[in-house]
PDB file of N, CA and C in Angstrom:
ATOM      1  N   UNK A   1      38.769 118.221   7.185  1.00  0.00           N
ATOM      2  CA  UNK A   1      40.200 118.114   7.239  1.00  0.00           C
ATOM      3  C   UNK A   1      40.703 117.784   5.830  1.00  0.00           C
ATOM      4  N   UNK A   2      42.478 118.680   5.391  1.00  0.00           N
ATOM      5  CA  UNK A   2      42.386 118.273   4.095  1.00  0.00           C
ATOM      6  C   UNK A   2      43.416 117.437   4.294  1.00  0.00           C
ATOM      7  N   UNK A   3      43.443 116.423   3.482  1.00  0.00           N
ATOM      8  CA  UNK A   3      45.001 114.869   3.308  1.00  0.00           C
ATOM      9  C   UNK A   3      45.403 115.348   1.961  1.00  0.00           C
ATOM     10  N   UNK A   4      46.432 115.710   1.839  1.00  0.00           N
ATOM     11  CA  UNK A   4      47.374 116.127   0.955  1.00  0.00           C
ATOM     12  C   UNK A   4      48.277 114.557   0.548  1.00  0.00           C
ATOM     13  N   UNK A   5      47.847 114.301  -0.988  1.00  0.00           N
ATOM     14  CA  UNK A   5      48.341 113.398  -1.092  1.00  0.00           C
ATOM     15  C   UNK A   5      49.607 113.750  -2.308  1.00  0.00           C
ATOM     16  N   UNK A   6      51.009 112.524  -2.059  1.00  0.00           N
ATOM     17  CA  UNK A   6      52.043 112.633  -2.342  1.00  0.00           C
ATOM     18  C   UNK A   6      52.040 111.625  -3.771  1.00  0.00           C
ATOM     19  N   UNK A   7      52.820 111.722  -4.742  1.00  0.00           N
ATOM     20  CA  UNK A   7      53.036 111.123  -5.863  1.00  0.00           C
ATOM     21  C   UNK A   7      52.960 109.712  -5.602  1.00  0.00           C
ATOM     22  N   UNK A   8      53.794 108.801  -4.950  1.00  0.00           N
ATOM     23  CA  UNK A   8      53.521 107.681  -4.808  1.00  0.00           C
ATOM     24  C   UNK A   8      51.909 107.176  -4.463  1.00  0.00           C
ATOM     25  N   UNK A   9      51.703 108.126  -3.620  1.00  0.00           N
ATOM     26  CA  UNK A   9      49.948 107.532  -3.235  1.00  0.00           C
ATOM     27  C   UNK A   9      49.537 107.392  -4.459  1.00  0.00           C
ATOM     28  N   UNK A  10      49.140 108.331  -5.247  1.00  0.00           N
ATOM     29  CA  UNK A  10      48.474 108.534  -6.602  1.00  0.00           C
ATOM     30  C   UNK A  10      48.516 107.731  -6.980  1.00  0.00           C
ATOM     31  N   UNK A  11      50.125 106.777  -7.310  1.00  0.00           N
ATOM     32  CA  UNK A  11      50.460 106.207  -8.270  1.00  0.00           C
ATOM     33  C   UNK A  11      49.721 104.510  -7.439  1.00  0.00           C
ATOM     34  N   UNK A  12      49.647 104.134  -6.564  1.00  0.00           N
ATOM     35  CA  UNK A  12      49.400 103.812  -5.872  1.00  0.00           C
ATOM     36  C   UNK A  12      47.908 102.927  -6.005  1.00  0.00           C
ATOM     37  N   UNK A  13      47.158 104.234  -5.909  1.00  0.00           N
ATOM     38  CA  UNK A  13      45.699 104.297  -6.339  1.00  0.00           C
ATOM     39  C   UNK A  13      45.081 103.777  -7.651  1.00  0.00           C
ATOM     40  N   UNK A  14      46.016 104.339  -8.643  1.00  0.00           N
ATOM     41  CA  UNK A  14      46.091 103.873  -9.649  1.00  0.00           C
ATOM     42  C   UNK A  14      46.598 102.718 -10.504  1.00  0.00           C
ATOM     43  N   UNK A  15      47.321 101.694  -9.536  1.00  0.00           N
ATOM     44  CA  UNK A  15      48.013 100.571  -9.830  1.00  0.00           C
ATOM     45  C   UNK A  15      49.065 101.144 -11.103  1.00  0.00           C
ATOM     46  N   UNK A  16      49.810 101.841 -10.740  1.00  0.00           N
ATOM     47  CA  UNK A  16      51.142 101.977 -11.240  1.00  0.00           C
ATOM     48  C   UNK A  16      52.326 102.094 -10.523  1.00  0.00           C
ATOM     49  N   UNK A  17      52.508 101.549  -9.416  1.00  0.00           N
ATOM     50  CA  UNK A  17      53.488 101.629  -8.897  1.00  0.00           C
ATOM     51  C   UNK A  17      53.534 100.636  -7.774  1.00  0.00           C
ATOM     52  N   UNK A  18      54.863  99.809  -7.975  1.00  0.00           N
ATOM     53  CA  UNK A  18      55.122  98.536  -6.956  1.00  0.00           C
ATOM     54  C   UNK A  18      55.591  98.350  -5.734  1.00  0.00           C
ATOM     55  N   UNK A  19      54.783  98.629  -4.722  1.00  0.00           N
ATOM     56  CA  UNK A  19      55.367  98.929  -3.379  1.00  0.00           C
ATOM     57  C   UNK A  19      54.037  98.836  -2.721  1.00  0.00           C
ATOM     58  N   UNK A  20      54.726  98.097  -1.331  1.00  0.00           N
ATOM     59  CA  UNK A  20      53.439  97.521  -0.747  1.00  0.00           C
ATOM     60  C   UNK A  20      52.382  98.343  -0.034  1.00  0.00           C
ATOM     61  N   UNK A  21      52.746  99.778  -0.373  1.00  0.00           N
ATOM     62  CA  UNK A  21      51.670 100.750  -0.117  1.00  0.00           C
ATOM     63  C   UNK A  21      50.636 100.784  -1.082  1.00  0.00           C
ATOM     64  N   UNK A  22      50.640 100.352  -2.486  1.00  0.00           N
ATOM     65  CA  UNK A  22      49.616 100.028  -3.207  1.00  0.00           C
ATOM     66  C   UNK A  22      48.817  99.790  -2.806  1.00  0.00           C
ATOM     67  N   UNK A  23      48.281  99.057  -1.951  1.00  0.00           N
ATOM     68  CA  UNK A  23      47.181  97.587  -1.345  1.00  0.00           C
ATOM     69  C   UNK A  23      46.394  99.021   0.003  1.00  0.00           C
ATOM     70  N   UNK A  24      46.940  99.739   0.283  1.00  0.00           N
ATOM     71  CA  UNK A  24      47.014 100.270   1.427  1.00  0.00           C
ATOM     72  C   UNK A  24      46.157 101.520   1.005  1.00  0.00           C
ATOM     73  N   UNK A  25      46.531 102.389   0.028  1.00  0.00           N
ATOM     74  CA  UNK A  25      46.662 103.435  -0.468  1.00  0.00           C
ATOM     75  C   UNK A  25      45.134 103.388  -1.322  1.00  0.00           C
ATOM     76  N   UNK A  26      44.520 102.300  -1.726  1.00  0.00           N
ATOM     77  CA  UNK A  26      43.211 101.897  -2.109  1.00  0.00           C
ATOM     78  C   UNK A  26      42.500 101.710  -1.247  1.00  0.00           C
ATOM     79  N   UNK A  27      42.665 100.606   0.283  1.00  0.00           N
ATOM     80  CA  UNK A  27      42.157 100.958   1.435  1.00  0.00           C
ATOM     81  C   UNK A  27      41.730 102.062   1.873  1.00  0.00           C
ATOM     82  N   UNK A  28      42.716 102.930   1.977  1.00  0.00           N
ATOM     83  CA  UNK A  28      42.151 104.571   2.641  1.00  0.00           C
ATOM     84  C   UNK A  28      41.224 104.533   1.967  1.00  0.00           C
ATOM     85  N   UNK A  29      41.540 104.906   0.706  1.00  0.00           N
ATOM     86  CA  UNK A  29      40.075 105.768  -0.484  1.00  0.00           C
ATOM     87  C   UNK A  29      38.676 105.317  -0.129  1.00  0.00           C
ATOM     88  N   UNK A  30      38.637 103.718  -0.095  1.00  0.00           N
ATOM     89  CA  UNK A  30      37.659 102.750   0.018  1.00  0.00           C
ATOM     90  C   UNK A  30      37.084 103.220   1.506  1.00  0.00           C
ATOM     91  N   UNK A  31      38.077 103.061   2.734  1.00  0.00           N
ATOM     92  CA  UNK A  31      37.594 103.530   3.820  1.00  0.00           C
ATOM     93  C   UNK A  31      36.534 105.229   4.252  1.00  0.00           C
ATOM     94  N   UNK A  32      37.692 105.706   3.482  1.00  0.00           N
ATOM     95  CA  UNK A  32      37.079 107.566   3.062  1.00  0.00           C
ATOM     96  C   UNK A  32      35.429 107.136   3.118  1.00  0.00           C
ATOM     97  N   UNK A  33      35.243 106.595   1.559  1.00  0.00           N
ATOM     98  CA  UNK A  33      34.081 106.455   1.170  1.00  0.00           C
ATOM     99  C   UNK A  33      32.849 106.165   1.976  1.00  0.00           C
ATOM    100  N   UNK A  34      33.527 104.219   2.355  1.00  0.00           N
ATOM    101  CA  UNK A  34      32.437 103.523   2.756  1.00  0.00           C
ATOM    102  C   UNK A  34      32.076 104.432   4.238  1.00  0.00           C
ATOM    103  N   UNK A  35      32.861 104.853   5.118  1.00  0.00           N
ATOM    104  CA  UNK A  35      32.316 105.421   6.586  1.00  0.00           C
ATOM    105  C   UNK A  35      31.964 106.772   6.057  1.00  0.00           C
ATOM    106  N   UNK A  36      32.224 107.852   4.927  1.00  0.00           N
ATOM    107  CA  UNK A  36      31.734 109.354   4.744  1.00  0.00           C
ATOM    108  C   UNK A  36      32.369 109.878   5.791  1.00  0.00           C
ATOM    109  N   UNK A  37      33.813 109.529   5.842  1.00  0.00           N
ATOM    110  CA  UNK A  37      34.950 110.220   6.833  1.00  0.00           C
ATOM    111  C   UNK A  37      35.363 111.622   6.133  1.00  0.00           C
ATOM    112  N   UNK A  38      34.967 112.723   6.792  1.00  0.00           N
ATOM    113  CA  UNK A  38      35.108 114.124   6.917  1.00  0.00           C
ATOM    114  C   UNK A  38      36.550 114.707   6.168  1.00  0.00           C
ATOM    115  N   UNK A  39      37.007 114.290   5.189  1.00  0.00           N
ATOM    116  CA  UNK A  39      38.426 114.815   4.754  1.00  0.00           C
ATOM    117  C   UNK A  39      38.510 114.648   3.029  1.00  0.00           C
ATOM    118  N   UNK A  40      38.959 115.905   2.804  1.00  0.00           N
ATOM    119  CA  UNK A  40      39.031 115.944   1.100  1.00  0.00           C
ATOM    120  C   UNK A  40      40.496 115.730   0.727  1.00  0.00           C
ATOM    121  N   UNK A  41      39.881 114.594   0.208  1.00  0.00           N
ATOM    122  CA  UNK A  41      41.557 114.408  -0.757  1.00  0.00           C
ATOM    123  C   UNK A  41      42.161 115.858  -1.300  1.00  0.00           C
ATOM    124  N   UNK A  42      43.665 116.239  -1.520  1.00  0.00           N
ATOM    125  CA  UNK A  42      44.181 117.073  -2.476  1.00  0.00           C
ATOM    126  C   UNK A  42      45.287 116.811  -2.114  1.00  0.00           C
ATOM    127  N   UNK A  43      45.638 117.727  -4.002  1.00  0.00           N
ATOM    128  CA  UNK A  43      46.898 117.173  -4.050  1.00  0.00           C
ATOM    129  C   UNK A  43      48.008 118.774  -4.329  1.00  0.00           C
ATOM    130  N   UNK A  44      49.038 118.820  -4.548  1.00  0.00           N
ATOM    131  CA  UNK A  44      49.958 120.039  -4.545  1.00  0.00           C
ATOM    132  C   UNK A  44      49.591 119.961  -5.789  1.00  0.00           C
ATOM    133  N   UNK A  45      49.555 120.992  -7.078  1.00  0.00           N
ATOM    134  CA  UNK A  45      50.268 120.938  -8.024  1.00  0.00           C
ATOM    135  C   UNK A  45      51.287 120.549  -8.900  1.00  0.00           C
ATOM    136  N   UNK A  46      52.201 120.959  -7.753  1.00  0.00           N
ATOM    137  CA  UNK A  46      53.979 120.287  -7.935  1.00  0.00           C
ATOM    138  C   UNK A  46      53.816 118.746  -8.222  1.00  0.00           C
ATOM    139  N   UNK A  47      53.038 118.011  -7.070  1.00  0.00           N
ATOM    140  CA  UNK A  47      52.419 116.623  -7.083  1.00  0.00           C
ATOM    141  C   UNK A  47      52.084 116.045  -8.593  1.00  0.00           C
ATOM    142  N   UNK A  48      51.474 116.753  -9.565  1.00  0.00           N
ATOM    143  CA  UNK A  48      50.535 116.554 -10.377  1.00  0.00           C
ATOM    144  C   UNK A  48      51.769 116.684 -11.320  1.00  0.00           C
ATOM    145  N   UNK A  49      52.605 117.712 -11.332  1.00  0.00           N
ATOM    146  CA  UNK A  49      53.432 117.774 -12.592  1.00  0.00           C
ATOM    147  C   UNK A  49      54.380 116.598 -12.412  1.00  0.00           C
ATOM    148  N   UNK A  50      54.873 116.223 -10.960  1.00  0.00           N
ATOM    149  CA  UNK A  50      55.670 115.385 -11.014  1.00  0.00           C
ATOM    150  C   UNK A  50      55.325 113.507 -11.395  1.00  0.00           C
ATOM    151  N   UNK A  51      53.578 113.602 -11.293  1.00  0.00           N
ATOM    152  CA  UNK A  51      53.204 112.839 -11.695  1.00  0.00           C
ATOM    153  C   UNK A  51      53.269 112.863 -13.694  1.00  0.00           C
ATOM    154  N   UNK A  52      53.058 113.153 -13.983  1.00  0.00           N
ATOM    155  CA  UNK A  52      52.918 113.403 -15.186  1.00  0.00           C
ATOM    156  C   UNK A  52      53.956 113.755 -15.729  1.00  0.00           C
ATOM    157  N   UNK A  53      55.183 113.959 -15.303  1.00  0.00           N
ATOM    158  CA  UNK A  53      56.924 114.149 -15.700  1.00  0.00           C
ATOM    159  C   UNK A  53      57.007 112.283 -15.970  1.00  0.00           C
ATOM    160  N   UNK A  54      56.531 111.870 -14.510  1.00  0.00           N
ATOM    161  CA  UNK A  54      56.881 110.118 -14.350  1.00  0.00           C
ATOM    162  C   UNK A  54      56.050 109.573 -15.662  1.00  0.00           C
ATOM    163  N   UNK A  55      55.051 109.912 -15.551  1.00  0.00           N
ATOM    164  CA  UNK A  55      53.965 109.188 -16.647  1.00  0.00           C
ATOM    165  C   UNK A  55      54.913 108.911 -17.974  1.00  0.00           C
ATOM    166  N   UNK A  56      54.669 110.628 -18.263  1.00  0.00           N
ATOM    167  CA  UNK A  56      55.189 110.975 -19.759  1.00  0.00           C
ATOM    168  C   UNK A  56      56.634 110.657 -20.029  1.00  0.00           C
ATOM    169  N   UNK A  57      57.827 110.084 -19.418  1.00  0.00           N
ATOM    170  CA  UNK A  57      59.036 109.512 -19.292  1.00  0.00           C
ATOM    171  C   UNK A  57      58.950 108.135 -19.770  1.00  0.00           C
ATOM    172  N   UNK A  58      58.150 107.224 -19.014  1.00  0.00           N
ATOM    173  CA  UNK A  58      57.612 106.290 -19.594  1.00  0.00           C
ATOM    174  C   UNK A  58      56.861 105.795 -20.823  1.00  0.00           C
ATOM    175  N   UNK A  59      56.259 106.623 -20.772  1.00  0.00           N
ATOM    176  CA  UNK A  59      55.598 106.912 -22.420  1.00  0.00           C
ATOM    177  C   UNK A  59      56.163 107.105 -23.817  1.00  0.00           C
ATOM    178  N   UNK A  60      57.165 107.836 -23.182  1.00  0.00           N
ATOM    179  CA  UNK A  60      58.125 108.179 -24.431  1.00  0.00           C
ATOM    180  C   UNK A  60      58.722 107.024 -24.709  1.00  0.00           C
ATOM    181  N   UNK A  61      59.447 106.282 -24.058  1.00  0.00           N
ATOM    182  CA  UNK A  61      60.311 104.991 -24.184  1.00  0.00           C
ATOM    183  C   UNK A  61      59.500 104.255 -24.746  1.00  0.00           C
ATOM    184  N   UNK A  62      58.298 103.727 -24.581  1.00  0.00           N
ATOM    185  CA  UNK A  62      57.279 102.893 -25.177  1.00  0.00           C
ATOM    186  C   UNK A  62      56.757 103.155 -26.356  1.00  0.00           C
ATOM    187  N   UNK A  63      56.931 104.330 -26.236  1.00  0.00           N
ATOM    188  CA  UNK A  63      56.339 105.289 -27.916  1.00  0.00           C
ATOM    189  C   UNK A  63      56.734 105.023 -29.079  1.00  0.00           C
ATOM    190  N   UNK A  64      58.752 105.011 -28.678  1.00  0.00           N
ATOM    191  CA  UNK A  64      59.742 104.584 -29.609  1.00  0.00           C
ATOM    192  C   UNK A  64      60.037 103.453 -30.114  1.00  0.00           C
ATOM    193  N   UNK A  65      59.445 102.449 -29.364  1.00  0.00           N
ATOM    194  CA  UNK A  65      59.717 101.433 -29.625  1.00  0.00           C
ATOM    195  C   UNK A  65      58.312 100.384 -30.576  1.00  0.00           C
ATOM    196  N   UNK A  66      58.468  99.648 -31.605  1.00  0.00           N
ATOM    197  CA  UNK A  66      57.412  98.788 -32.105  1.00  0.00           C
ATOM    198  C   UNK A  66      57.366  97.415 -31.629  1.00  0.00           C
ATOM    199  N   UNK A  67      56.306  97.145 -30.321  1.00  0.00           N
ATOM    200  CA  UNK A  67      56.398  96.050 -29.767  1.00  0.00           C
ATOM    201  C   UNK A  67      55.466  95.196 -30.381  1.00  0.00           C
ATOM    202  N   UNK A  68      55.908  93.994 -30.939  1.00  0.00           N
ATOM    203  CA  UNK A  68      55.236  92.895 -31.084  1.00  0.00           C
ATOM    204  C   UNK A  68      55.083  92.029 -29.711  1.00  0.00           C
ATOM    205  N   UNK A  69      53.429  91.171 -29.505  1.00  0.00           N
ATOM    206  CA  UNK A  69      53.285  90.191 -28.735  1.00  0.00           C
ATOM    207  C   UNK A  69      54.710  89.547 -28.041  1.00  0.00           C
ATOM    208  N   UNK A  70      55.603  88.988 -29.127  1.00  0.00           N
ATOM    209  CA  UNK A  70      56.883  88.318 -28.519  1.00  0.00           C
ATOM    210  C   UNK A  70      58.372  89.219 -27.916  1.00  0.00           C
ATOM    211  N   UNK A  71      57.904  90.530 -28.208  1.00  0.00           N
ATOM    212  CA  UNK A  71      58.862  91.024 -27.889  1.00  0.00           C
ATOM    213  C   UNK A  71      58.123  91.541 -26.235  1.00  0.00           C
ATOM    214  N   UNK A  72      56.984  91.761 -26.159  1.00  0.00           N
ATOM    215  CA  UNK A  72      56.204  92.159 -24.667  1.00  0.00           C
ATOM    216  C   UNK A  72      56.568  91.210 -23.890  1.00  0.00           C
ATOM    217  N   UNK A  73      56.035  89.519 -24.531  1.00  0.00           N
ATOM    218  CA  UNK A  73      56.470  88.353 -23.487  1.00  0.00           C
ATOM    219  C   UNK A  73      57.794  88.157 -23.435  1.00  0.00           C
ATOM    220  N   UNK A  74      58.940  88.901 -23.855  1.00  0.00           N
ATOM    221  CA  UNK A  74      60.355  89.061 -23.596  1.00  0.00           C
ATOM    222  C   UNK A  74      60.266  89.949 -22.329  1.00  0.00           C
ATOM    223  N   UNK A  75      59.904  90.996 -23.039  1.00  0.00           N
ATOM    224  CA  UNK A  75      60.133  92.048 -21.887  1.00  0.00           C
ATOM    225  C   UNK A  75      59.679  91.592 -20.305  1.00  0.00           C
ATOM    226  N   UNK A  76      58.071  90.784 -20.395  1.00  0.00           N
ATOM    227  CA  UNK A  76      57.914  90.732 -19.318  1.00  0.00           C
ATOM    228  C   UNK A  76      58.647  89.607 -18.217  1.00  0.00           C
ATOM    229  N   UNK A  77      59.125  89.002 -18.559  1.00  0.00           N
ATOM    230  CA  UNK A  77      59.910  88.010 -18.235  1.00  0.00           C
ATOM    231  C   UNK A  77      61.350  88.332 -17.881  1.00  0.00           C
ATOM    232  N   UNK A  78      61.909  89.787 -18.175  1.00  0.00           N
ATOM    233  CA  UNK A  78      62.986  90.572 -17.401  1.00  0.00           C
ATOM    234  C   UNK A  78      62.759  90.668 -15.771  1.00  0.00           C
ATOM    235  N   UNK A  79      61.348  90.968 -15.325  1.00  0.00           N
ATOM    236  CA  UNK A  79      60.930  91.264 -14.112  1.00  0.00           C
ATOM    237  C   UNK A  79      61.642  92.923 -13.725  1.00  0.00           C
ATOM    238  N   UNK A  80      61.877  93.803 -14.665  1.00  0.00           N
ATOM    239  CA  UNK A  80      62.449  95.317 -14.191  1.00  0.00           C
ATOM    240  C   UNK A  80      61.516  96.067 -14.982  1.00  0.00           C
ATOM    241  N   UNK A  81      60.558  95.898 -15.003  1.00  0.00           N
ATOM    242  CA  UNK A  81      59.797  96.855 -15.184  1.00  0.00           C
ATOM    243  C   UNK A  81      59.018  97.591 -14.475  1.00  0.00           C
ATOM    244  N   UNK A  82      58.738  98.473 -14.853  1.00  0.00           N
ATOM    245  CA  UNK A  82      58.272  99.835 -13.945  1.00  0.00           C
ATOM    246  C   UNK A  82      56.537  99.581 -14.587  1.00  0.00           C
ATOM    247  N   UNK A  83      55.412  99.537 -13.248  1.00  0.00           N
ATOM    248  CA  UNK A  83      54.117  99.522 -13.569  1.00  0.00           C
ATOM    249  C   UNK A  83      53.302  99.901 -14.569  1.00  0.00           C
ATOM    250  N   UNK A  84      53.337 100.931 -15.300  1.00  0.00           N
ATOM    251  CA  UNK A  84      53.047 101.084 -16.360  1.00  0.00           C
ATOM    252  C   UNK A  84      53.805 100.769 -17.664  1.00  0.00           C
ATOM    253  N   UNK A  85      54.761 100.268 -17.791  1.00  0.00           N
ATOM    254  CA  UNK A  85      55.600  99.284 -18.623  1.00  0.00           C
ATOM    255  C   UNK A  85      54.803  97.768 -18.654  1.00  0.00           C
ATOM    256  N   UNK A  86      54.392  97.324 -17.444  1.00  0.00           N
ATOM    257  CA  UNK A  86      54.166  95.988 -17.302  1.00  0.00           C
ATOM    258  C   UNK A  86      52.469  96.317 -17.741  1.00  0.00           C
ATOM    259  N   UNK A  87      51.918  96.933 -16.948  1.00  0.00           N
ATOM    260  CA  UNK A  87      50.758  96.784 -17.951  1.00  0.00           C
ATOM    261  C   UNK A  87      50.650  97.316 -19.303  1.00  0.00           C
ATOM    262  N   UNK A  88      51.371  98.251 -20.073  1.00  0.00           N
ATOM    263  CA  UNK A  88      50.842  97.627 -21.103  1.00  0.00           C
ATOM    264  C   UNK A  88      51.774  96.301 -22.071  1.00  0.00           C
ATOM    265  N   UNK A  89      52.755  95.649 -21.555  1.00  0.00           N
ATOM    266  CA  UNK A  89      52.837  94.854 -22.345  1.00  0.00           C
ATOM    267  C   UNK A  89      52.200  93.488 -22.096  1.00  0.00           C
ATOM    268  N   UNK A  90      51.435  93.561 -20.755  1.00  0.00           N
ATOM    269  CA  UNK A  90      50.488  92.406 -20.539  1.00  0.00           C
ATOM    270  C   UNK A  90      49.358  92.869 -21.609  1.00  0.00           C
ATOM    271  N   UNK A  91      48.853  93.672 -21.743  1.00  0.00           N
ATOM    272  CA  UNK A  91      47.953  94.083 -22.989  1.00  0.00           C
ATOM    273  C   UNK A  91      48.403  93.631 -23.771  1.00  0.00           C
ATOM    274  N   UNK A  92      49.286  94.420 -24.640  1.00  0.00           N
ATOM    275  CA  UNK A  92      50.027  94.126 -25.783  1.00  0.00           C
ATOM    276  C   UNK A  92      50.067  92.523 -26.251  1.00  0.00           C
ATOM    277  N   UNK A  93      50.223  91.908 -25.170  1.00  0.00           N
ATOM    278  CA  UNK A  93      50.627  90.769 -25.340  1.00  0.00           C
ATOM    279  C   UNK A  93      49.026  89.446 -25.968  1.00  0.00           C
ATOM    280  N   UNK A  94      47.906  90.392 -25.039  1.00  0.00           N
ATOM    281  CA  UNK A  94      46.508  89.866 -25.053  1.00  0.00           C
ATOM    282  C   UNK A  94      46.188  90.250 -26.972  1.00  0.00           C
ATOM    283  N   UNK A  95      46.368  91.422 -27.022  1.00  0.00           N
ATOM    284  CA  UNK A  95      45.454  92.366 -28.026  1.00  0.00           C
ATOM    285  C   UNK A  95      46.549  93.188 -28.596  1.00  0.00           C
ATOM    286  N   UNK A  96      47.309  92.978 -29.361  1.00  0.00           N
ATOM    287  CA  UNK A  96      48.733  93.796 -29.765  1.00  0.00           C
ATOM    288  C   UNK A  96      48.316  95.608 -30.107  1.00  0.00           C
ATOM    289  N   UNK A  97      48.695  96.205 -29.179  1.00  0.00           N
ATOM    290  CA  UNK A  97      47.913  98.146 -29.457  1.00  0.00           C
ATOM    291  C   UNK A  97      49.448  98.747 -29.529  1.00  0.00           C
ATOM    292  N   UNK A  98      48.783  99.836 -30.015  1.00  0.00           N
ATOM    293  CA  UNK A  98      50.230 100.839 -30.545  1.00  0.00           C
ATOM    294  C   UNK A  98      50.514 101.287 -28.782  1.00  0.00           C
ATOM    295  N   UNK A  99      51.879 101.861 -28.776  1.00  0.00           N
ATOM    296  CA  UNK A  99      51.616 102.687 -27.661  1.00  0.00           C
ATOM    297  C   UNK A  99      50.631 103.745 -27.450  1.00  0.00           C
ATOM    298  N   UNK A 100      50.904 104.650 -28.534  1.00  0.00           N
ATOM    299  CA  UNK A 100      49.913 105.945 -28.165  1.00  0.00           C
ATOM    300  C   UNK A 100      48.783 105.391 -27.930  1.00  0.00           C
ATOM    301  N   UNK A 101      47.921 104.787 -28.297  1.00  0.00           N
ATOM    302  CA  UNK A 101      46.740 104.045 -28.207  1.00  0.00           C
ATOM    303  C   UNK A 101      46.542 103.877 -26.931  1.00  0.00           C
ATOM    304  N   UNK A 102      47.701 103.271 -26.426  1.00  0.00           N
ATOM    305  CA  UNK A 102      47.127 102.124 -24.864  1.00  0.00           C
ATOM    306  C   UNK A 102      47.148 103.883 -24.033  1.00  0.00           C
ATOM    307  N   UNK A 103      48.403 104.591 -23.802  1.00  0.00           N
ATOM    308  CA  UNK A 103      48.642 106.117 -23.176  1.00  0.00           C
ATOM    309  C   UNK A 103      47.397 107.091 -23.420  1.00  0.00           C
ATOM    310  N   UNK A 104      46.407 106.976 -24.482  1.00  0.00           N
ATOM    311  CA  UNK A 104      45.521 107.632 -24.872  1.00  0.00           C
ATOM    312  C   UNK A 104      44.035 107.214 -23.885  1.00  0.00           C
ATOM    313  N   UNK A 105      44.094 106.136 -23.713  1.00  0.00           N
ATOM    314  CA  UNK A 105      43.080 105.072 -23.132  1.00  0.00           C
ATOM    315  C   UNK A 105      43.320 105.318 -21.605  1.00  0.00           C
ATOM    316  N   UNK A 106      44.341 105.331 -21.242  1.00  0.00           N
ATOM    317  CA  UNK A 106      45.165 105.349 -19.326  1.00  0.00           C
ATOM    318  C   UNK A 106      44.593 107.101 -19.181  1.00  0.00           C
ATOM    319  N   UNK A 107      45.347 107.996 -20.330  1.00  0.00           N
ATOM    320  CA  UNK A 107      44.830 109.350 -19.644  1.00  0.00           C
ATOM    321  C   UNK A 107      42.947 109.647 -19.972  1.00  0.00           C
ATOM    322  N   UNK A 108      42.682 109.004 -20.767  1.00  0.00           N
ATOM    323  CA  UNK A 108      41.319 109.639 -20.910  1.00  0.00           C
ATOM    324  C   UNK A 108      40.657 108.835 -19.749  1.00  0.00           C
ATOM    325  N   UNK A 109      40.727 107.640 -19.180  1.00  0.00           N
ATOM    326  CA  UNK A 109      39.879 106.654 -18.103  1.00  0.00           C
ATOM    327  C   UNK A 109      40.411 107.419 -16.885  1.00  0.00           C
ATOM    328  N   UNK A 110      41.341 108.335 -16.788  1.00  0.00           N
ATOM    329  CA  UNK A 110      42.196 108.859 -15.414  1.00  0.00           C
ATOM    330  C   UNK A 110      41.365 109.749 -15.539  1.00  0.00           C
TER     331      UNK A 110
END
């Protein structure tokens, strides 16, 4: 059987996105696995670009900007940030990295 999965799942899976299907959406996968339940993940295409429209939107904004440590522990302390915003300025904040750097590291480990 195939499970056609939707952008949020992905994002989901991947701890980029804040909604309490996160927690859930790792369950399945984990479940898939551990029982060797009969169904292949896939995803649309459309899925994939619209993932990667979201990604690369984000990216850009972070790109432009030169964050120092104190300007990350500003940011994070807004509480409106969008999941991949928040992690990398919890990085940033550990180990100060360029953007492209941290975006280079997220797509090559994906």
């Amino acid at each position: 059987m195939r499970l056609f999965l939707d952008t949020n799942f992905i994002f989901g899976i991947l701890d980029l996105h804040k909604n309490n299907e996160d927690s859930s959406a790792k369950e399945i996968i984990e479940e898939l696995k551990k029982n060797d339940l009969p169904f292949k993940l896939m995803y649309h295409p459309e899925t994939l670009n619209e993932f990667k429209r979201t990604f690369d939107s984000k990216s850009i904004f972070l790109k432009e900007t030169k964050w120092t440590k104190e300007i990350s522990k500003i940011a994070l302390e807004i509480n409106q940030l969008s999941p991949i915003e928040e992690l990398y300025h919890k990085q940033n904040i550990n180990d100060e990295i360029d953007p492209s750097l941290f975006f280079r590291k997220i797509r090559s480990s994906g």
